[in-house]
Protein backbone atom coordinates (compact mmCIF):
# COMPACT_ATOMS: atom_id res chain seq x y z
CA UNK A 1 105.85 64.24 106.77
CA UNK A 2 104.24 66.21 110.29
CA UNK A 3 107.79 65.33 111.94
CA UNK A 4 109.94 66.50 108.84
CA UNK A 5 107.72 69.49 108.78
CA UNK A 6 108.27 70.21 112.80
CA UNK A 7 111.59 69.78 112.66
CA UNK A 8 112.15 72.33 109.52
CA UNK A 9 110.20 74.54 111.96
CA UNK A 10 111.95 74.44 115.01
CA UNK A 11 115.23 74.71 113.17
CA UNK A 12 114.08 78.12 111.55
CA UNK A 13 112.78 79.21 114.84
CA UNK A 14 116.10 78.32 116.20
CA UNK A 15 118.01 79.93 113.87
CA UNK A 16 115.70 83.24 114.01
CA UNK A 17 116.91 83.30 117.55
CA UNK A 18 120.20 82.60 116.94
CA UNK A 19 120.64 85.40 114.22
CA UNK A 20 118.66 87.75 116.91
CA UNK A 21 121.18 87.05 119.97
CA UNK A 22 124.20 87.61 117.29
CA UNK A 23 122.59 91.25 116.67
CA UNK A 24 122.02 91.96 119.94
CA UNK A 25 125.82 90.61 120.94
CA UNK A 26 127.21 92.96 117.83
CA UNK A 27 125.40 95.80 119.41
CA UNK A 28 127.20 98.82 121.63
CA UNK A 29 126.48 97.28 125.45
CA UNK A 30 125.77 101.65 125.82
CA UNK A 31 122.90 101.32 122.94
CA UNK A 32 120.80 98.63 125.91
CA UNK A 33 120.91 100.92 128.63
CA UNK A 34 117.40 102.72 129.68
CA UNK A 35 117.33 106.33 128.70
CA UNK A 36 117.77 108.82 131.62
CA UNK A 37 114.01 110.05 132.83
CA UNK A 38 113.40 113.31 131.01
CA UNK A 39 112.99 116.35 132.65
CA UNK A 40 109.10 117.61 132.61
CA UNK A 41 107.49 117.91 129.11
CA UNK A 42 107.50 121.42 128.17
CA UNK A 43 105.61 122.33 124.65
CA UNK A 44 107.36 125.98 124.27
CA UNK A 45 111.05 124.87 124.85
CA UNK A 46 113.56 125.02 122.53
CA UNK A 47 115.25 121.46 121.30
CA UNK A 48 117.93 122.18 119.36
CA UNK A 49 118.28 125.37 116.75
CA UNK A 50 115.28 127.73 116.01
CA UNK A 51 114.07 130.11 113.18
CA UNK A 52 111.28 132.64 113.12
CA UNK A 53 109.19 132.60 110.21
CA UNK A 54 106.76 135.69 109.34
CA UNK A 55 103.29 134.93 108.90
CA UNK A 56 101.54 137.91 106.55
CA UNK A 57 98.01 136.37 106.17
CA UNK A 58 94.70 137.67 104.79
CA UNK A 59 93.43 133.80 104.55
CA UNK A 60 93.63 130.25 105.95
CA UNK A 61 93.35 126.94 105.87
CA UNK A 62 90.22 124.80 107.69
CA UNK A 63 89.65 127.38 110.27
CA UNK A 64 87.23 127.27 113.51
CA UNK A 65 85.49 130.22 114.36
CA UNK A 66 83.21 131.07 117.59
CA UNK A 67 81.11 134.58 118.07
CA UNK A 68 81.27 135.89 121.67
CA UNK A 69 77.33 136.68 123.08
CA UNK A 70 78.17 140.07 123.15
CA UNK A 71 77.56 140.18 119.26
CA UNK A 72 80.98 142.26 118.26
CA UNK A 73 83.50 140.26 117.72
CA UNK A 74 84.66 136.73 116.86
CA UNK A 75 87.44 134.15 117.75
CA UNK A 76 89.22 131.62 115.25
CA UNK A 77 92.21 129.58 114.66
CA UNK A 78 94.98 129.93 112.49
CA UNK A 79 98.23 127.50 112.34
CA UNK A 80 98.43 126.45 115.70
CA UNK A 81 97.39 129.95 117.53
CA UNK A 82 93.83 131.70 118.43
CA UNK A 83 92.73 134.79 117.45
CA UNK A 84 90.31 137.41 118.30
CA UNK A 85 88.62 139.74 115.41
CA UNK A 86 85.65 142.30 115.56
CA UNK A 87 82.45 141.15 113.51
CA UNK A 88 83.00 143.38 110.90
CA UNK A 89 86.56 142.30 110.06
CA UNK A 90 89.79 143.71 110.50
CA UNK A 91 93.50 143.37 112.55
CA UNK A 92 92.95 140.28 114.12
CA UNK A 93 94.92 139.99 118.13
CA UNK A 94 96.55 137.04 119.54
CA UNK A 95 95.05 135.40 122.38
CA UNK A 96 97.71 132.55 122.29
CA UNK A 97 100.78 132.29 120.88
CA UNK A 98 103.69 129.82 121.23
CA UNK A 99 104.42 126.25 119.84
CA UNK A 100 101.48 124.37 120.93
CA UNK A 101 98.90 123.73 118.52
CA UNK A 102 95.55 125.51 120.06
CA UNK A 103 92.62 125.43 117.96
CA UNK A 104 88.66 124.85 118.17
CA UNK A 105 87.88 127.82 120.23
CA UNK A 106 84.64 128.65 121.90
CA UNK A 107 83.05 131.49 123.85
CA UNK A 108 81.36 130.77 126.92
CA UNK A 109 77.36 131.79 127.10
CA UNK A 110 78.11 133.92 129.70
CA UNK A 111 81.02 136.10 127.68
CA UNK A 112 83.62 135.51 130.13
CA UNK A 113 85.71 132.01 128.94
CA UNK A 114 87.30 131.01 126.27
CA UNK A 115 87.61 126.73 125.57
CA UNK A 116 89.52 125.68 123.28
CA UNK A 117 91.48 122.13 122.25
CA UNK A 118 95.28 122.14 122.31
CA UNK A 119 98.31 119.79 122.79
CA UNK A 120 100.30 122.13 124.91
CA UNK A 121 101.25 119.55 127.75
CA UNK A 122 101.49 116.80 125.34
CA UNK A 123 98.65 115.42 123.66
CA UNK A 124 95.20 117.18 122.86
CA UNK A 125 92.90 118.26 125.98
CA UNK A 126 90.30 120.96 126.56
CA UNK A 127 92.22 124.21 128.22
CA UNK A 128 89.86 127.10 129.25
CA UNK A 129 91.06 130.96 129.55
CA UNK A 130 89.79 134.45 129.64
CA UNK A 131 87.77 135.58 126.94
CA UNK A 132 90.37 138.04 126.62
CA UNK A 133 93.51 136.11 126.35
CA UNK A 134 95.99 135.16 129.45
CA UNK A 135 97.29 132.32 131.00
CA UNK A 136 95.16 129.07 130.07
CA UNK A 137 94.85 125.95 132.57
CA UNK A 138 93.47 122.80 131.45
CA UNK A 139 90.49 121.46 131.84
CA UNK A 140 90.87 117.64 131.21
CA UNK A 141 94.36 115.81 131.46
CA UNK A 142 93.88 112.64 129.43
CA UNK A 143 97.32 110.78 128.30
CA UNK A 144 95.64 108.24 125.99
CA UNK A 145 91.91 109.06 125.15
CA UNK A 146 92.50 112.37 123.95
CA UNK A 147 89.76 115.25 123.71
CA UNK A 148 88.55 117.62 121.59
CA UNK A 149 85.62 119.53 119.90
CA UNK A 150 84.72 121.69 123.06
CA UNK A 151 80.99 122.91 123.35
CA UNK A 152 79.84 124.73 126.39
CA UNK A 153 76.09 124.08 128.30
CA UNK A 154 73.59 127.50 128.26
CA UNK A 155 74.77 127.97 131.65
CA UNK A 156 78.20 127.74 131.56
CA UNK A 157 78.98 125.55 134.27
CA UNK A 158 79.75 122.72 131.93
CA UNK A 159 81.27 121.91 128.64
CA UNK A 160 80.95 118.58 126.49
CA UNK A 161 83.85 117.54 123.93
CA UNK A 162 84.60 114.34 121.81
CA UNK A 163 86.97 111.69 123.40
CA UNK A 164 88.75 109.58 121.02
CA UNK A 165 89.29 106.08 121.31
CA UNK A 166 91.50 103.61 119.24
CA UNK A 167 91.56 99.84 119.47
CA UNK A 168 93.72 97.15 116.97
CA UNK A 169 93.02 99.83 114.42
CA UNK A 170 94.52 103.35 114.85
CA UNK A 171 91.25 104.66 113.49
CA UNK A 172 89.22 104.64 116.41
CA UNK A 173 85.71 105.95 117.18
CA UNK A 174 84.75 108.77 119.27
CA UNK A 175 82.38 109.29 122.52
CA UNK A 176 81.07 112.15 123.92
CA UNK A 177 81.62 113.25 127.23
CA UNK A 178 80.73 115.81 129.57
CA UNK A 179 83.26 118.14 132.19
CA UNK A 180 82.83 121.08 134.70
CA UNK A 181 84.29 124.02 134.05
CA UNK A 182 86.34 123.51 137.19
CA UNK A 183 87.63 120.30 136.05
CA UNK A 184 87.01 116.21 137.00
CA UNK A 185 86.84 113.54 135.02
CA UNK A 186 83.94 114.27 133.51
CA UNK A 187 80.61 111.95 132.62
CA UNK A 188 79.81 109.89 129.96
CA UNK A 189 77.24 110.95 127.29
CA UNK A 190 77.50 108.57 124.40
CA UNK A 191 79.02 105.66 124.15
CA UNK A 192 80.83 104.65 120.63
CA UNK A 193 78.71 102.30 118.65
CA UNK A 194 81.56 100.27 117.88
CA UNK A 195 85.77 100.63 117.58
CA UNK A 196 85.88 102.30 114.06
CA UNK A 197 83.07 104.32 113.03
CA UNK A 198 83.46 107.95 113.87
CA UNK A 199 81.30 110.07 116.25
CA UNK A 200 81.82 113.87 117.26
CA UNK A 201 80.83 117.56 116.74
CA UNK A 202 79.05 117.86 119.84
CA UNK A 203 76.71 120.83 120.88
CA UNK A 204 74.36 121.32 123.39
CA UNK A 205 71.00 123.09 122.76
CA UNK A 206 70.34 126.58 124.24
CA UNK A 207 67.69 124.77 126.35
CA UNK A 208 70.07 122.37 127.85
CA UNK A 209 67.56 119.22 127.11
CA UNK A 210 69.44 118.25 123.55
CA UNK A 211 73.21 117.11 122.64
CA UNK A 212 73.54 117.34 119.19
CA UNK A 213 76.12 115.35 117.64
CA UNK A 214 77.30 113.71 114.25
CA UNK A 215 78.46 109.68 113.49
CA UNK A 216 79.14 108.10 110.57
CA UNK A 217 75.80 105.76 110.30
CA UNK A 218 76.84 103.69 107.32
CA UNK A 219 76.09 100.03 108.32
CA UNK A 220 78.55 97.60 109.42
CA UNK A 221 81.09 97.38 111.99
CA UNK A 222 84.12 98.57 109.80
CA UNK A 223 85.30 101.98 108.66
CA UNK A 224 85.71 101.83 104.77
CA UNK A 225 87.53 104.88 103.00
CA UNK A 226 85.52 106.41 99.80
CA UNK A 227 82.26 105.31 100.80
CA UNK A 228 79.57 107.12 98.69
CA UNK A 229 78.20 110.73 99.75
CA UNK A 230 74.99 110.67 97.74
CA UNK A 231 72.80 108.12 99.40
CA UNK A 232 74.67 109.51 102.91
CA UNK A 233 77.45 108.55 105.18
CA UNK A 234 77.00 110.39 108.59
CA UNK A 235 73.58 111.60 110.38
CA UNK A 236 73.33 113.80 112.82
CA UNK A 237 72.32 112.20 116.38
CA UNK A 238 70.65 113.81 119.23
CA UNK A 239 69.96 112.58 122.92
CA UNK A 240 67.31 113.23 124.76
CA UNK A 241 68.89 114.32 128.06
CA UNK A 242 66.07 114.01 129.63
CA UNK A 243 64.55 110.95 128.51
CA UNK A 244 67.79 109.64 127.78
CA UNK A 245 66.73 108.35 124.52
CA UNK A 246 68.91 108.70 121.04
CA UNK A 247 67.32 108.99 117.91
CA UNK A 248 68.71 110.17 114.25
CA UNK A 249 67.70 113.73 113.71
CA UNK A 250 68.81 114.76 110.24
CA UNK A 251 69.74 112.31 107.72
CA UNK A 252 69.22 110.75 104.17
CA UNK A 253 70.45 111.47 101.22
CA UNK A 254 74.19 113.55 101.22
CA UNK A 255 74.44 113.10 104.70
CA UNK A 256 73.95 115.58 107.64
CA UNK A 257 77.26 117.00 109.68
CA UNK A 258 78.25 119.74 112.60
CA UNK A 259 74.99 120.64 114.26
CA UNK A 260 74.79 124.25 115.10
CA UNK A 261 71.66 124.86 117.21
CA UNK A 262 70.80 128.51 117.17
CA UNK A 263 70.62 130.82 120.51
CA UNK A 264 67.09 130.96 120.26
CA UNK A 265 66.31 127.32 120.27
CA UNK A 266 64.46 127.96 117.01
CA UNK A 267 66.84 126.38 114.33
CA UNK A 268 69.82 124.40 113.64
CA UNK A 269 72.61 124.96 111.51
CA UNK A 270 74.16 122.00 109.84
CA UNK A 271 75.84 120.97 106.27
CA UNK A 272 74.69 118.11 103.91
CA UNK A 273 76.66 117.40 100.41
CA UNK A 274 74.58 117.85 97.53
CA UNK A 275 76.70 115.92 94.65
CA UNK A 276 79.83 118.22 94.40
CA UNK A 277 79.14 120.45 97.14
CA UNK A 278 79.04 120.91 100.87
CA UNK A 279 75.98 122.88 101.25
CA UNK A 280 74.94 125.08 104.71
CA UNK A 281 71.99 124.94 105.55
CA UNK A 282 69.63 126.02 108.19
CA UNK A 283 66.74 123.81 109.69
CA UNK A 284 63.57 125.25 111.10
CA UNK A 285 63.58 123.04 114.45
CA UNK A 286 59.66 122.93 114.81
CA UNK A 287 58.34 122.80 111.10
CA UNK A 288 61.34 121.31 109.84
CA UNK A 289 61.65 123.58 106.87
CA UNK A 290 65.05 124.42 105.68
CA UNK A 291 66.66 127.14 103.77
CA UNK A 292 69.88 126.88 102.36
CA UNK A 293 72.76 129.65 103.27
CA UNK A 294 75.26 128.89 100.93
CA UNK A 295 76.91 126.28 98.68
CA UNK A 296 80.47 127.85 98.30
CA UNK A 297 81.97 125.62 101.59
CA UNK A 298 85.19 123.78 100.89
CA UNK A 299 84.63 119.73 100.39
CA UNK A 300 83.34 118.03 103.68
CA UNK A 301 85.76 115.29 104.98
CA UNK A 302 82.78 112.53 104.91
CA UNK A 303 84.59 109.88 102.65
CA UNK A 304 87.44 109.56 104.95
CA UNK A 305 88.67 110.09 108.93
CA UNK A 306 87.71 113.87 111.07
CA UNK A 307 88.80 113.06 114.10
CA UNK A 308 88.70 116.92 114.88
CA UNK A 309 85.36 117.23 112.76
CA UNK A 310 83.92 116.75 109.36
CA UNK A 311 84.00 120.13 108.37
CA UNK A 312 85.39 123.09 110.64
CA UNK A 313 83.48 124.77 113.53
CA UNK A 314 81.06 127.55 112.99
CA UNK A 315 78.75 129.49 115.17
CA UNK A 316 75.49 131.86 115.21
CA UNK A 317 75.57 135.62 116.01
CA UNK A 318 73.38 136.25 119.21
CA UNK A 319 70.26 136.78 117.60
CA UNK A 320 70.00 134.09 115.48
CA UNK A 321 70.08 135.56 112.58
CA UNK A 322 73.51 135.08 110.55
CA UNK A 323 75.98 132.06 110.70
CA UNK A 324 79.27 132.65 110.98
CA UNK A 325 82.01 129.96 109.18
CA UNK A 326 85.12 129.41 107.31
CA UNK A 327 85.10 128.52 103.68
CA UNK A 328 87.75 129.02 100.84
CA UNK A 329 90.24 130.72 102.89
CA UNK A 330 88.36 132.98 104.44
CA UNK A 331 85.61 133.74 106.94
CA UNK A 332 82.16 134.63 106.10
CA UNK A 333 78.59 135.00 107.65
CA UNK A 334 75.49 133.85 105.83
CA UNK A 335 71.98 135.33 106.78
CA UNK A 336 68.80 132.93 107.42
CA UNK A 337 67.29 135.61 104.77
CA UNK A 338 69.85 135.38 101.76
CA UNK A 339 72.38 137.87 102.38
CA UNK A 340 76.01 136.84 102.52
CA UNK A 341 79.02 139.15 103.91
CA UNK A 342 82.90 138.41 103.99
CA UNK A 343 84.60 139.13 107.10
CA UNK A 344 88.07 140.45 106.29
CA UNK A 345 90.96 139.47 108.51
CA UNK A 346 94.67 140.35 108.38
CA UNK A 347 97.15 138.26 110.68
CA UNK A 348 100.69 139.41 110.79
CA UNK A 349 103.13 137.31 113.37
CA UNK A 350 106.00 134.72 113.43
CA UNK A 351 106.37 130.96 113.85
CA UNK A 352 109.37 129.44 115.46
CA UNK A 353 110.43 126.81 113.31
CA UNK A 354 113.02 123.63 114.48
CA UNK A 355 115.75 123.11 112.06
CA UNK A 356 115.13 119.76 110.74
CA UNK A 357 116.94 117.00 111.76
CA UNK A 358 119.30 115.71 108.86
CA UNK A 359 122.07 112.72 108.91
CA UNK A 360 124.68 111.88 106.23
CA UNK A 361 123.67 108.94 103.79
CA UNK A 362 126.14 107.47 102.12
CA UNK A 363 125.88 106.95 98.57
CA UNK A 364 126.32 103.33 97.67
CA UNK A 365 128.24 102.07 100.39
CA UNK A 366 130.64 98.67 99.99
CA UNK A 367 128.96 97.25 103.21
CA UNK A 368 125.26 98.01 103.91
CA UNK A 369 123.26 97.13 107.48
CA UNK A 370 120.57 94.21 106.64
CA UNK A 371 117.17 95.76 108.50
CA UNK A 372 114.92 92.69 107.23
CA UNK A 373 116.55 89.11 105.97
CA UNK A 374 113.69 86.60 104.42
CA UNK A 375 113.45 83.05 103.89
CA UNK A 376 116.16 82.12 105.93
CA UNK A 377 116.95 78.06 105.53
CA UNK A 378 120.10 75.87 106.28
CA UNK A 379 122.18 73.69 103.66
CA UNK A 380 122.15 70.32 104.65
CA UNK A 381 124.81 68.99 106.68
CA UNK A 382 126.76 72.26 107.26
CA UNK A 383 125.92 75.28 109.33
CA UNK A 384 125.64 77.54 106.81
CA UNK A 385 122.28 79.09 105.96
CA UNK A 386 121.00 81.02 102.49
CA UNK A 387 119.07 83.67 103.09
CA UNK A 388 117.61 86.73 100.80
CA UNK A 389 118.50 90.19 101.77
CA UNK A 390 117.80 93.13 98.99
CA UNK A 391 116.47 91.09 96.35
CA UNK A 392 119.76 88.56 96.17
CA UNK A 393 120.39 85.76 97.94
CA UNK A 394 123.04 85.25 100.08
CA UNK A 395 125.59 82.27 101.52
CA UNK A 396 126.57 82.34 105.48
CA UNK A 397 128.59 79.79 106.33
CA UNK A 398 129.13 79.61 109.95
CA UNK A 399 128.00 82.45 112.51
CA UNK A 400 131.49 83.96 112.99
CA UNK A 401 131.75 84.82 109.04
CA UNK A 402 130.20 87.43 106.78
CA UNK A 403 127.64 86.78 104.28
CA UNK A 404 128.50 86.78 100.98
CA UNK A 405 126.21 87.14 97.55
CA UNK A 406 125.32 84.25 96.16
CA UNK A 407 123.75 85.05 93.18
CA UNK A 408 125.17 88.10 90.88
CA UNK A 409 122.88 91.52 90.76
CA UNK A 410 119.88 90.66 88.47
CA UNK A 411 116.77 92.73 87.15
CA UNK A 412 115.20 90.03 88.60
CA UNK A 413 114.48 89.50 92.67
CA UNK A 414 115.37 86.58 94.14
CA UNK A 415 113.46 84.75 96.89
CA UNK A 416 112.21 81.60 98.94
CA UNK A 417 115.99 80.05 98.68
CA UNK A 418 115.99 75.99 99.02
CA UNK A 419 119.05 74.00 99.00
CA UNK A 420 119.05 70.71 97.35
CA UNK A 421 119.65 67.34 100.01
CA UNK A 422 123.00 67.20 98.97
CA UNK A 423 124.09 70.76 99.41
CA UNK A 424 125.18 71.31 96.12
CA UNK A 425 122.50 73.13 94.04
CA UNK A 426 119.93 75.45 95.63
CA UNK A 427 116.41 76.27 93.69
CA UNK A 428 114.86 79.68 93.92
CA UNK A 429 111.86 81.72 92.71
CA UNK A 430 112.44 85.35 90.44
CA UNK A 431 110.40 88.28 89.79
CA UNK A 432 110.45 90.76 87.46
CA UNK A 433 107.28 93.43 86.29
CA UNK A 434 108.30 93.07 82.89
CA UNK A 435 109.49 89.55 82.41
CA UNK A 436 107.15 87.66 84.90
CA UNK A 437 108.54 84.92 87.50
CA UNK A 438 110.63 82.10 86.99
CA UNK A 439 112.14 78.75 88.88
CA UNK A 440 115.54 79.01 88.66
CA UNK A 441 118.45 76.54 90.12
CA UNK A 442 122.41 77.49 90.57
CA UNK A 443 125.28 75.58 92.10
CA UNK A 444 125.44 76.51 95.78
CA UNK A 445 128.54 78.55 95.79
CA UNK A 446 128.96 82.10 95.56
CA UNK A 447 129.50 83.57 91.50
CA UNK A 448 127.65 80.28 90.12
CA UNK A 449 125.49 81.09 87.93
CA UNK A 450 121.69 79.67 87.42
CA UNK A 451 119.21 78.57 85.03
CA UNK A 452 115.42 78.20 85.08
CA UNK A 453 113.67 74.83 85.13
CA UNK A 454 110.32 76.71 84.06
CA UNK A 455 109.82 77.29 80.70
CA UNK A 456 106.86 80.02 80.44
CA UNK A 457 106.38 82.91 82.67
CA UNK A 458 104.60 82.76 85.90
CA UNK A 459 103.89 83.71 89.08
CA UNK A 460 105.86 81.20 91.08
CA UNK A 461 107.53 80.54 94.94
CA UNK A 462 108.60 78.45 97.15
CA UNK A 463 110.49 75.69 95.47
CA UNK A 464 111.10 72.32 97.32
CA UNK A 465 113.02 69.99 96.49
CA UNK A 466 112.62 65.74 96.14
CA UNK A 467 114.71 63.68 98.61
CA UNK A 468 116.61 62.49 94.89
CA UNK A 469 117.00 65.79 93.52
CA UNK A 470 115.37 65.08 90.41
CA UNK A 471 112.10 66.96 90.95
CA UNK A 472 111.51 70.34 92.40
CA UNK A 473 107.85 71.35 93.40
CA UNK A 474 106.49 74.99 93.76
CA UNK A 475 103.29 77.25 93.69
CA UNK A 476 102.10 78.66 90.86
CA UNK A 477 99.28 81.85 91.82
CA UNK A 478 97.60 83.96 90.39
CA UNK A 479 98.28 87.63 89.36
CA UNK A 480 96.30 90.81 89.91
CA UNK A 481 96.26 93.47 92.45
CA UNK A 482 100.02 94.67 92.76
CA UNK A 483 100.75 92.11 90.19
CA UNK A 484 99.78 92.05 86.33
CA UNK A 485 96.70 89.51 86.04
CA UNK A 486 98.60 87.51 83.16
CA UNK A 487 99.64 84.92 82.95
CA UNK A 488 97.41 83.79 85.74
CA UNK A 489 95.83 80.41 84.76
CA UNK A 490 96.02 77.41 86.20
CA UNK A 491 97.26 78.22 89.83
CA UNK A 492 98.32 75.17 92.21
CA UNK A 493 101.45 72.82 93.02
CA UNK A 494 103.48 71.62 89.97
CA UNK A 495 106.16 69.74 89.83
CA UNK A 496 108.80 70.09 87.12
CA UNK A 497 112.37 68.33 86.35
CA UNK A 498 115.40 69.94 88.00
CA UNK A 499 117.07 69.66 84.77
CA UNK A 500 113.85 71.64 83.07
CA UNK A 501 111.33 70.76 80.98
CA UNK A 502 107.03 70.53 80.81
CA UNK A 503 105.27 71.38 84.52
CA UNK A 504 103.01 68.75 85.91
CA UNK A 505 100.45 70.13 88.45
CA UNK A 506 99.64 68.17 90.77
CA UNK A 507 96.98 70.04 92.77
CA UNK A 508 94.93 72.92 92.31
CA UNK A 509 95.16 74.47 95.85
CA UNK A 510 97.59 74.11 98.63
CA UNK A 511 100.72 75.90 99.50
CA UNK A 512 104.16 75.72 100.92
CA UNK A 513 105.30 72.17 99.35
């Protein structure tokens, strides 16, 4: 039975190859040949038709917002460009405009710089410019482990940002990592705990000595979607720079996300989820007493991924005093004493827009290109093959001919084909949502029809059949999950008559018979 079963296999493998080199001889000799090398990657070009579409805007979505030391006016980001606002509201002005996708700003310490995160040669980096606006130049140039969340040191000479990293899952975890203003490839900070669980939101404290950060502390090795807020999914980490030591900071119950430390060194802004609601709140540093700023925030992105952050940037005004953030479309600042103030904005501009790219479908075509063909298996003694292709199954006689339907369209899919020893009937497995699964056998010749050899519902595959044709075995599973649970007892290998009649089982695990 091993050699039977090697055999089968190699002649499948075969015959994947052969149906592979068929393709590829079937396909234009111009479609093989290596594209031309582009031409330098160039965010703001045009490919292909444009539009301009106005933008009339007094609020926006998940916006990032820095205050510049000087105390009077504020930066933030809003679809894809940066602007710059005074405190008190108002017109806001462009500091970038184009097709790249710049967001995260931040104000240098020292008034002068502008950081902020944006794709515009390709992928996301850190890109520094005046506080005023004017030509930006990057900072990092990473092809792969992209960067973002930029946070500048007291002095600033140096900036750290978040680094993302992805492994066999496209999830990834994050690191933090630190850069001169003048560029390099920048130092190490953190290092990710593991390849999924996320780690960002970094920010140095006024001092220099702390890097505050966020990661999603929930035990285990694997990110899980929908984990529970209450009891808490991320903490907020902070490293000793001196010592070099890491401990948790703020955590428990609700979690604890983007650290804030104020300008003082005296508190720390952060947000926890209290049941329904992300909650600001600021942390006495030495006491550890908090006071909470507000409760009207938009919903935290704990449960599930934030690469860019779990909830968007915010900053202090340069006494320490008010917090400045984004929440329900709009931007706000919250005092450490109670008060709370809107900060009006109005942004009036234009997006170029690509048209999209469209192709004609045709509706019901007579012939249709095969993408994915399953269960591919030859008749004995011939060189055709049956194979199932859109729910049907389908006869191929030699290589040089077309496939033709074997069965006739069904509300029923067809699958796991198996021709009988003599090539004359072939035995297949049905599925319908309504009606259940079935074992059915037809004559092996295109219009035949078929009948089923099992007599209740099921969930059933991969008939085989005896060396006499008088028996056919299959699987019987069970249901659940994308399947209805009924008519789920029993699961193994049966055997029934190829004629029809009672099932036999013959084991209660085991597959492929």
């Amino acid at each position: 039975m091993l050699t039977d079963g090697l055999k089968t296999a190699r002649i499948v493998t075969l015959m994947v190859l052969f149906l592979f080199a068929s393709e590829l001889a079937a396909t234009p000799s111009g479609a093989l040949k290596s594209p031309k090398k582009d031409a330098k990657w160039d965010v703001s070009a045009k490919f292909g038709p444009t539009k301009e579409i106005p933008i009339d805007v007094t609020e926006g979505t998940w916006m990032n917002v820095t205050v510049h030391p000087g105390g009077q006016k504020i930066a933030f980001d809003l679809l894809g460009d940066l602007y710059e606002l005074p405190i008190q509201g108002g017109e806001a002005r462009p500091l970038t405009q184009g097709p790249a996708w710049d967001m995260q700003p931040t104000y240098s310490p020292d008034g002068t710089s502008v950081a902020f995160t944006s794709d515009r040669a390709g992928g996301d980096n850190i890109w520094l410019m005046a506080a005023g606006g004017g030509k930006p130049r990057a900072l990092t140039n990473e092809r792969f482990r992209l960067y973002n969340s930029p946070a500048w040191s007291a002095d600033s000479r140096y900036l750290v940002a978040r680094k993302h990293f992805t492994s066999r899952r496209s999830l990834g975890a994050g690191e933090i990592w630190m850069v001169h203003r003048d560029g390099g490839k920048g130092v190490q900070m953190t290092k990710r705990p593991n390849q999924q669980k996320d780690l960002g939101e970094p920010a140095l404290s006024g001092s220099g000595r702390w890097l505050y950060y966020s990661r999603d502390a929930t035990p285990g090795s694997v990110f899980q979607y929908n984990k529970d807020p209450n009891p808490g999914i991320f903490s907020i980490f902070r490293l000793d720079r001196k010592s070099g030591r890491t401990d948790k900071f703020i955590g428990g119950p609700g979690g604890a996300i983007r650290p804030t430390p104020s300008p003082d060194n005296h508190r720390i802004a952060y947000i926890r989820r209290v049941r329904g609601r992300s909650v600001l709140i600021a942390r006495e540093l030495k006491s550890g007493r908090e006071v909470v700023l507000t409760d009207q925030l938009d919903r935290d992105l704990q449960e599930t991924w934030s690469i860019h952050g779990v909830y968007p940037s915010m900053a202090w005004t340069p006494d320490s005093q008010w917090v400045v953030y984004w929440a329900g479309g709009r931007l706000w600042r919250s005092s450490i004493h109670g008060a709370r103030k809107a900060i009006p904005f109005h942004v009036k501009s234009t997006r170029r827009v690509h048209h999209a790219l469209r192709s004609k479908v045709a509706v019901q075509p007579k012939e249709q290109r095969v993408r994915a063909l399953r269960w591919p298996r030859f008749v004995y003694g011939s060189q055709a093959i049956v194979f199932e292709a859109l729910g049907r199954l389908w006869l191929q006689r030699k290589a040089s001919q077309k496939p033709v339907a074997l069965t006739a369209p069904s509300n029923r899919r067809q699958f796991t084909p198996a021709p009988s020893p003599k090539a004359k009937q072939v035995a297949f497995a049905t599925w319908n949502d309504q009606e259940f699964g079935a074992i059915r056998v037809g004559a092996l010749r295109p219009g035949a029809g078929s009948w089923p050899v099992t007599k209740e519902p099921g969930h059933y595959r991969a008939p085989a059949w005896s060396p006499d044709r008088k028996t056919i075995a299959f699987e019987k599973l069970k249901g659940g999950w994308l399947r209805s649970a009924a008519w789920s007892n029993d699961p193994g290998i049966y055997v029934v008559s190829s004629r029809g009649g009672p099932m036999r089982r013959l084991t209660r695990k085991g597959f492929g018979p």
